[in-house]
Protein backbone atom coordinates (compact mmCIF):
# COMPACT_ATOMS: atom_id res chain seq x y z
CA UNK A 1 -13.78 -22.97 -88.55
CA UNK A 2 -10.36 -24.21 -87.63
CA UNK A 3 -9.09 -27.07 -85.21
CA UNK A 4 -5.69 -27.93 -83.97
CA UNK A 5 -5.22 -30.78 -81.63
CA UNK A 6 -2.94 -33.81 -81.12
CA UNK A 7 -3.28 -37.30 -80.99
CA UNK A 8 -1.31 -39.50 -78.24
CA UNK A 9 -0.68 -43.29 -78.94
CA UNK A 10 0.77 -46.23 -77.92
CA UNK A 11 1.54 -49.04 -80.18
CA UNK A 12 0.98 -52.98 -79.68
CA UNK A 13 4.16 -52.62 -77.96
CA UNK A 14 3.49 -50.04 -75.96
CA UNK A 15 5.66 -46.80 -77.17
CA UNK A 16 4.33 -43.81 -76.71
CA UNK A 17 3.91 -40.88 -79.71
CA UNK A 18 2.25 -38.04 -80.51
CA UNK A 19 0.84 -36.99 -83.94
CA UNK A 20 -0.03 -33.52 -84.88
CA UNK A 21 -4.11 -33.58 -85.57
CA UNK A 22 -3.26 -33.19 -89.36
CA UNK A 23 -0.52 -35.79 -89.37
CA UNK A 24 -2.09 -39.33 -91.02
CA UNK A 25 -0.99 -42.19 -88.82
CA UNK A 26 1.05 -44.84 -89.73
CA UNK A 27 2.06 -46.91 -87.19
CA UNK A 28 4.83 -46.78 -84.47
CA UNK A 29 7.50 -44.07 -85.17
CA UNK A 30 10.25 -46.54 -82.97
CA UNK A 31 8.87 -49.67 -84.67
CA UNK A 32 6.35 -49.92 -86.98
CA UNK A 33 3.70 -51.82 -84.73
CA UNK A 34 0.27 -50.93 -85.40
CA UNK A 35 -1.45 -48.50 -83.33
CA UNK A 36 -3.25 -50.10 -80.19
CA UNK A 37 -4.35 -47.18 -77.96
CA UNK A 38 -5.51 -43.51 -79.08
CA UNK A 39 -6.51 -40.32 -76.88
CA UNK A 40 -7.52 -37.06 -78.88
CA UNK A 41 -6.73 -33.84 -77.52
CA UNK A 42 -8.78 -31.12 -79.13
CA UNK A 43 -6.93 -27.72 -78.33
CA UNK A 44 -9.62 -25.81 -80.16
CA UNK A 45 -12.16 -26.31 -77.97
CA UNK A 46 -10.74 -27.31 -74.66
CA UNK A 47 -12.18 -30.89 -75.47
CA UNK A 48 -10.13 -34.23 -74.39
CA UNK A 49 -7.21 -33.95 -71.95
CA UNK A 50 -3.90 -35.61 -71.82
CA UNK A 51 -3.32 -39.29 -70.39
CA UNK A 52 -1.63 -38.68 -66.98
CA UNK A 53 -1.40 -42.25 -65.59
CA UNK A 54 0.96 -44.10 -68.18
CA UNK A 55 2.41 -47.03 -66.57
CA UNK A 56 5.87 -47.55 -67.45
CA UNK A 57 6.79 -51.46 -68.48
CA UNK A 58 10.17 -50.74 -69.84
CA UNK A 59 12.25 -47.30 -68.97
CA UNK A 60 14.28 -45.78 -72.33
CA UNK A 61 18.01 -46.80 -72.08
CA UNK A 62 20.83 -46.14 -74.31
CA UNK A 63 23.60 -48.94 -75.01
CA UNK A 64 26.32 -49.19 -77.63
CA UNK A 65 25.69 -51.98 -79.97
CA UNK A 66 28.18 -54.60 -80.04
CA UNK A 67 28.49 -55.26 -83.64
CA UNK A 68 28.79 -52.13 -84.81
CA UNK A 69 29.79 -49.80 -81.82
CA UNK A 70 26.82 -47.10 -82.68
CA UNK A 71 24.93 -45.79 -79.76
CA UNK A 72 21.46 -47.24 -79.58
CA UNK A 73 18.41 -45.66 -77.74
CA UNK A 74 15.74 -48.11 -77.21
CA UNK A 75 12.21 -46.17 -76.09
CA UNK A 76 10.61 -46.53 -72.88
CA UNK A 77 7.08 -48.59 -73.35
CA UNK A 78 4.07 -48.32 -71.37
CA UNK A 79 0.68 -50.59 -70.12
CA UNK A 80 -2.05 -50.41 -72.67
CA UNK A 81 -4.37 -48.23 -70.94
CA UNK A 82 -7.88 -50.90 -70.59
CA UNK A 83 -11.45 -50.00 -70.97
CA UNK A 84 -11.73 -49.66 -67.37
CA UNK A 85 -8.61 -47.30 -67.20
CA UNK A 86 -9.73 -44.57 -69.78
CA UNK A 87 -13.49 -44.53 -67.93
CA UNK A 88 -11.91 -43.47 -64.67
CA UNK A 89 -9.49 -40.98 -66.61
CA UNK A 90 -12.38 -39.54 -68.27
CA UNK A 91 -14.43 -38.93 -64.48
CA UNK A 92 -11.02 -37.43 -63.37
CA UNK A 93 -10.59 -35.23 -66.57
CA UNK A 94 -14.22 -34.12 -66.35
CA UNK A 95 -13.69 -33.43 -62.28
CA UNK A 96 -10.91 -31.43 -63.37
CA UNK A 97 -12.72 -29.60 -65.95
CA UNK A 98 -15.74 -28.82 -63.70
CA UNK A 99 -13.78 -27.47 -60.87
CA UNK A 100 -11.63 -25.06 -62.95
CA UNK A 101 -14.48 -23.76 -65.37
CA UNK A 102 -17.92 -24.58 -63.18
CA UNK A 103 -19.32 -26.58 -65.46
CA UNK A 104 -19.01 -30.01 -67.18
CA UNK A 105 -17.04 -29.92 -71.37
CA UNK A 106 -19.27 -30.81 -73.59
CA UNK A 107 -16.91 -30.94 -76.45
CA UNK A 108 -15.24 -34.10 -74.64
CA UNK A 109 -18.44 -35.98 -75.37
């Protein structure tokens, strides 16, 4: 039995990435911050759904540095999602779920 999927984080500082199911996780791809927030998205099974209420802290902007005159792109970071946040993504997801398919996932639990 196979399983493909995807993993979306933010780091302590609040970048977003995604990591193929397979991929090991090391950290921030901009930064190298630890991970600090993780939502699994099984494609295999329909189970987990993407975070759609990211709260933007910081947009990405480009500038040229000074020093050196290279372009710089600095990535946009987001809010932490809290405890609270994730339990009212998971009624929406389910909501979702039920209304397209009758029925509640029970791979999401």
């Amino acid at each position: 039995m196979s399983y493909e999927g995807y993993t979306e984080c933010l780091c302590a500082n609040g970048h977003y990435s995604m990591y193929d199911a397979y991929q090991r996780l090391r950290g921030c791809q901009h930064c190298d911050a630890s991970i600090a927030w993780m939502n699994d998205i099984d494609t295999t099974n329909d189970g987990g759904y993407p975070y759609d209420n990211l709260i933007t802290i910081d947009d990405k902007r480009d500038e040229i540095c000074l020093e050196c005159g290279q372009a710089v792109t600095h990535p946009a970071r987001y809010k932490i999602p809290t405890e609270e946040d994730m339990v009212e993504y998971r009624k929406r997801a389910e909501a979702f779920y039920e209304r397209l398919y009758g029925g509640v996932n029970e791979s999401y639990y």
